[in-house]
N, C-alpha and C. Protein backbone atom coordinates (compact mmCIF):
# COMPACT_ATOMS: atom_id res chain seq x y z
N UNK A 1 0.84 -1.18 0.00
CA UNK A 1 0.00 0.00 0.00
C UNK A 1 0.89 1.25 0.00
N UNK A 2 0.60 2.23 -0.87
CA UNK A 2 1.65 3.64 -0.86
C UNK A 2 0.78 4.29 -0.14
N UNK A 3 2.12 5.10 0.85
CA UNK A 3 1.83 6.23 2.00
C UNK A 3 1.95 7.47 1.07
N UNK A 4 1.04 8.41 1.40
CA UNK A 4 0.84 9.42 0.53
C UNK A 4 2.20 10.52 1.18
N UNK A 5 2.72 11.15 0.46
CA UNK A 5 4.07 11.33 0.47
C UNK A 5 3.93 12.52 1.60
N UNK A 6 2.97 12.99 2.49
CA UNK A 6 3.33 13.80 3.20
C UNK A 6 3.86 13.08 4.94
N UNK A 7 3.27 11.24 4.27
CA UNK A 7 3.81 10.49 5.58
C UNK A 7 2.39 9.84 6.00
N UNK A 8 2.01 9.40 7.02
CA UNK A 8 0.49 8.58 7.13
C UNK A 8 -0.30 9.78 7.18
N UNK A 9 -1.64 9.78 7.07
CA UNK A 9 -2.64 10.27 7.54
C UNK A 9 -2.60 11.42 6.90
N UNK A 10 -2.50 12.72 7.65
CA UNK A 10 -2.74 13.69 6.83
C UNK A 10 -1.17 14.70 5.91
N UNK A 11 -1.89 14.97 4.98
CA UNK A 11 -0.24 15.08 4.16
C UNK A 11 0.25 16.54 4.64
N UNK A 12 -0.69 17.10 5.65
CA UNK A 12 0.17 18.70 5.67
C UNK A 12 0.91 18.37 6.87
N UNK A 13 1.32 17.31 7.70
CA UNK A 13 2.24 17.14 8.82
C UNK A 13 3.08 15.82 8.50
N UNK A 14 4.27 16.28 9.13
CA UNK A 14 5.66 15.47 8.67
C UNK A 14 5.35 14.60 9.85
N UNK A 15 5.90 13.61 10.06
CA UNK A 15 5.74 12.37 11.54
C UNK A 15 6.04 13.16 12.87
N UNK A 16 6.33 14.50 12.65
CA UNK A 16 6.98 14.81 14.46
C UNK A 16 5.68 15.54 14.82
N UNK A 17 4.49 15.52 14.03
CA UNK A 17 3.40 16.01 14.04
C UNK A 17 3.50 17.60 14.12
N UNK A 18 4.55 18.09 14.03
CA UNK A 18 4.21 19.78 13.32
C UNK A 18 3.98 19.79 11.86
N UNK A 19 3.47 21.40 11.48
CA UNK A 19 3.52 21.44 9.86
C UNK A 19 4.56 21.16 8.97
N UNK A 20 4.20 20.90 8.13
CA UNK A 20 5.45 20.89 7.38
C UNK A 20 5.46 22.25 6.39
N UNK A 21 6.85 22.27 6.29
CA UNK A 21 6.94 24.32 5.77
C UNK A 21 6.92 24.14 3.89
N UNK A 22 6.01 24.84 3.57
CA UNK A 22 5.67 24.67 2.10
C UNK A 22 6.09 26.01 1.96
N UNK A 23 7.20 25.84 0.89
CA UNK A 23 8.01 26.93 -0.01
C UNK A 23 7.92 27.34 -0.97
N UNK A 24 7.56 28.54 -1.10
CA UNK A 24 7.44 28.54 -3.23
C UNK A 24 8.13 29.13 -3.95
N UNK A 25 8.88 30.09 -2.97
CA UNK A 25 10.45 30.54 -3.83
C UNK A 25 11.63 30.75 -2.47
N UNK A 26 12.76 30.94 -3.46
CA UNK A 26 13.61 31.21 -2.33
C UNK A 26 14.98 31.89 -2.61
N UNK A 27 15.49 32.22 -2.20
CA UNK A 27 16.58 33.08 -2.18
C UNK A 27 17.63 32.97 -1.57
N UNK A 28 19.14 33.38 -2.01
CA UNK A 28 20.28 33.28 -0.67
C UNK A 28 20.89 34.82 -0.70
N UNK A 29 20.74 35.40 0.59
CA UNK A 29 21.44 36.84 0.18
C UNK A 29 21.96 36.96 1.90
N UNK A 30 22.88 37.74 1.44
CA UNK A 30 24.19 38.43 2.84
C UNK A 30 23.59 39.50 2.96
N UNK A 31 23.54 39.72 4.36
CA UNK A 31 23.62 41.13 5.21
C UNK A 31 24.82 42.00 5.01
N UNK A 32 25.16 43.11 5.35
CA UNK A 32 26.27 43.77 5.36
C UNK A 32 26.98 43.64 5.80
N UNK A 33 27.07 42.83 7.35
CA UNK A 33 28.53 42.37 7.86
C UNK A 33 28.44 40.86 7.49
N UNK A 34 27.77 40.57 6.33
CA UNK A 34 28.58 39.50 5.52
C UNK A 34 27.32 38.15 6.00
N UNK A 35 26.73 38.27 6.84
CA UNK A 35 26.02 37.15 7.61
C UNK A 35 24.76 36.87 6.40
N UNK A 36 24.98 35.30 6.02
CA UNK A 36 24.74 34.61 4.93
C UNK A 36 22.82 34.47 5.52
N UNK A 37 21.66 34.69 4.97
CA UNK A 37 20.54 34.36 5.30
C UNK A 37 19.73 34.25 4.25
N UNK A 38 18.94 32.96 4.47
CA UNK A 38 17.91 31.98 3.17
C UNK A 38 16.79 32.81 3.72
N UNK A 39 16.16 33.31 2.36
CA UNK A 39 14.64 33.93 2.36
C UNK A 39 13.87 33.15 1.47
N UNK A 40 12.85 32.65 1.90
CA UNK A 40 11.89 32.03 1.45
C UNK A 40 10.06 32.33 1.51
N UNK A 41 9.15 32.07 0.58
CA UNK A 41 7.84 32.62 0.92
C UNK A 41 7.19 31.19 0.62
N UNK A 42 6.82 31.30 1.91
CA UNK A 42 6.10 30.37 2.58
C UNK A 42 4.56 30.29 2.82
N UNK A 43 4.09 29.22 2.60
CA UNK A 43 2.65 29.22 3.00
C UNK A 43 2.38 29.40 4.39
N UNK A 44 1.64 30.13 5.19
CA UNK A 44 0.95 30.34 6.42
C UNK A 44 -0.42 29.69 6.84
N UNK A 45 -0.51 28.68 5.91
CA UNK A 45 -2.25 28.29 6.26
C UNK A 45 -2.07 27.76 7.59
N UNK A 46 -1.13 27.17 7.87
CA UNK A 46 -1.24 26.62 9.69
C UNK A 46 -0.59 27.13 10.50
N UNK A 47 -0.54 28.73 10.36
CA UNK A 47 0.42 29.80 11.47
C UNK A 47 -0.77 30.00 12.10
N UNK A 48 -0.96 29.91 13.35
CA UNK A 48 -1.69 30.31 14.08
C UNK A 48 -1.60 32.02 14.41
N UNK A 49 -2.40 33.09 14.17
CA UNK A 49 -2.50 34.11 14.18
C UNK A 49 -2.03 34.81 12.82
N UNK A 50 -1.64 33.90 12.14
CA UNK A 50 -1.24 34.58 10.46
C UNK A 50 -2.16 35.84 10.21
N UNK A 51 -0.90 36.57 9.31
CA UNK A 51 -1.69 37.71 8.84
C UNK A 51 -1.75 38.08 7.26
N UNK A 52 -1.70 36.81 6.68
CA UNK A 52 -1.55 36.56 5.20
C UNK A 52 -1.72 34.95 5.11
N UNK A 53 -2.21 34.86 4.03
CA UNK A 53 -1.90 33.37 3.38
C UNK A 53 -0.27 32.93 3.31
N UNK A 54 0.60 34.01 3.00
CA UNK A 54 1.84 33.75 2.11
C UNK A 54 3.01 34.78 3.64
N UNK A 55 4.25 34.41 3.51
CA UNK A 55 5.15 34.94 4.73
C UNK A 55 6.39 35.24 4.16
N UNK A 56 6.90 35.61 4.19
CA UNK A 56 8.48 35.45 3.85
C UNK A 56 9.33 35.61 5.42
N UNK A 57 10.18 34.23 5.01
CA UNK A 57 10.82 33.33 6.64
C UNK A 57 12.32 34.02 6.19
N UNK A 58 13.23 34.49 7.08
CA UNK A 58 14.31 35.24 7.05
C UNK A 58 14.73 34.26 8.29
N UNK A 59 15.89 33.21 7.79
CA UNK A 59 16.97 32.62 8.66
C UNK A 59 18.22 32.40 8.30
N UNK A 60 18.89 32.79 9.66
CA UNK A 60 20.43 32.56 9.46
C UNK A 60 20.79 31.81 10.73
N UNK A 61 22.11 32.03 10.90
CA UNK A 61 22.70 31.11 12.19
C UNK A 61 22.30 31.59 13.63
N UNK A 62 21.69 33.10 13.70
CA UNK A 62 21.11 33.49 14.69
C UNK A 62 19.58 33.96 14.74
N UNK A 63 18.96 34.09 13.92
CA UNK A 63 17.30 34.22 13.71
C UNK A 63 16.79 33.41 12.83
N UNK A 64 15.37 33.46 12.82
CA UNK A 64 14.71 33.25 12.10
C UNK A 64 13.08 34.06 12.49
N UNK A 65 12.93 34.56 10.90
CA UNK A 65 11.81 35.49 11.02
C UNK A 65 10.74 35.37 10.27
N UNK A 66 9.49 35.32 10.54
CA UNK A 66 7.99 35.19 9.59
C UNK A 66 7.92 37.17 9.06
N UNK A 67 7.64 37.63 8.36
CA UNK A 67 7.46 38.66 7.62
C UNK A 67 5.93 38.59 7.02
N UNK A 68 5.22 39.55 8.00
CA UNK A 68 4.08 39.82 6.86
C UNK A 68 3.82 41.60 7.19
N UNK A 69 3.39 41.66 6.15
CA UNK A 69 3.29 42.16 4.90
C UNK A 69 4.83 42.24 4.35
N UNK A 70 5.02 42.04 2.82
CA UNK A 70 5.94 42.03 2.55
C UNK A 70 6.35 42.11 0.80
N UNK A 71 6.81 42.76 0.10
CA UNK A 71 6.83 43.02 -0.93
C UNK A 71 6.92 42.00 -2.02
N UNK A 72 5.62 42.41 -2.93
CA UNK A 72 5.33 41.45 -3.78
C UNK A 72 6.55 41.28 -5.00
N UNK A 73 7.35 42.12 -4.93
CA UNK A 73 8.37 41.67 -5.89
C UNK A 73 9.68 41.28 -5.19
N UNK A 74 9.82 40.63 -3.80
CA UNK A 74 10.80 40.49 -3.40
C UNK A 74 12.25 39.53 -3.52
N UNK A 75 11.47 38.84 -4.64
CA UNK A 75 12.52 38.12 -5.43
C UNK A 75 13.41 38.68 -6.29
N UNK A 76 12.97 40.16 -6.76
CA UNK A 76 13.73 41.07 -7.36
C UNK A 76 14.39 42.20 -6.97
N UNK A 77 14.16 42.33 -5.87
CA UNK A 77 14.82 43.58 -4.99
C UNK A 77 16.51 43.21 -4.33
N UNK A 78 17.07 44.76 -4.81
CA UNK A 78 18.60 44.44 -4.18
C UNK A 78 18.08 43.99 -2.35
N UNK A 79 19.51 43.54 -2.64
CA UNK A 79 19.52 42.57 -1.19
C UNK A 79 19.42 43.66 0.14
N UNK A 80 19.79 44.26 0.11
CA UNK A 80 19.71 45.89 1.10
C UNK A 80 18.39 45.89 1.60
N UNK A 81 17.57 46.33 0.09
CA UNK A 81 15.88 46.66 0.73
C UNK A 81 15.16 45.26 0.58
N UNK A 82 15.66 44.31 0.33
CA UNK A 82 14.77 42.95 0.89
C UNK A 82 14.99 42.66 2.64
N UNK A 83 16.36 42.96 2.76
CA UNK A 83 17.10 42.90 4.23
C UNK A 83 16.26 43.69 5.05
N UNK A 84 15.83 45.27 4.70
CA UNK A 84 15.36 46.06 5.43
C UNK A 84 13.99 45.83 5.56
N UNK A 85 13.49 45.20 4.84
CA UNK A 85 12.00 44.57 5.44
C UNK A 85 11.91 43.49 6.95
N UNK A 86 12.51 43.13 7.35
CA UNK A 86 12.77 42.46 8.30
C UNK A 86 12.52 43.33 9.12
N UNK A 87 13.18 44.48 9.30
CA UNK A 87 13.16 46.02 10.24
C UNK A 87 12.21 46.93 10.06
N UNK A 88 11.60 46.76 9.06
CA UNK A 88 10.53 48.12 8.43
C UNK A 88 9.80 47.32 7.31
N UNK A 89 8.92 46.89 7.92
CA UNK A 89 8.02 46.25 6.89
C UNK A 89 6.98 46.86 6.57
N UNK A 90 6.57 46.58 5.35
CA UNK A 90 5.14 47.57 4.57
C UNK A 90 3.86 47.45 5.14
């Protein structure tokens, strides 16, 4: 019998029974003192208190951040003002 690929039962949770993080783009960009951080926009349907369908997650070796509101072209923005959304978001 095939297990439907999100694992038994229901496919939006991985076996440790949290969500599992659904990605739909992603990015690798440096801060200014060089500190390497993956941006990704993420689905929010199982954030409890979400304030969007969609998030953009900002992690490196010392944070990690949910972003909402957040610019719809942020796959195209220099790395500076994608960075500064983290601090000053729309």
């Amino acid at each position: 019998m095939a297990v439907p690929r999100g694992g038994e039962g229901s496919d939006s949770h991985h076996s440790g029974g949290q969500p599992k993080l659904e990605i739909a783009a992603k990015r690798f960009v440096r801060a200014d003192e060089g500190t390497p951080s993956h941006v990704g926009e993420a689905s929010a349907r199982e954030v409890p208190e979400a304030k969007g369908p969609t998030c953009l997650i900002f992690g490196c070796v010392s944070i990690c951040r949910r972003v909402w509101p957040y610019p719809y072209d942020w796959t195209r923005l220099p790395e500076s003002e994608l960075l500064s959304s983290i601090e000053n978001p729309r």
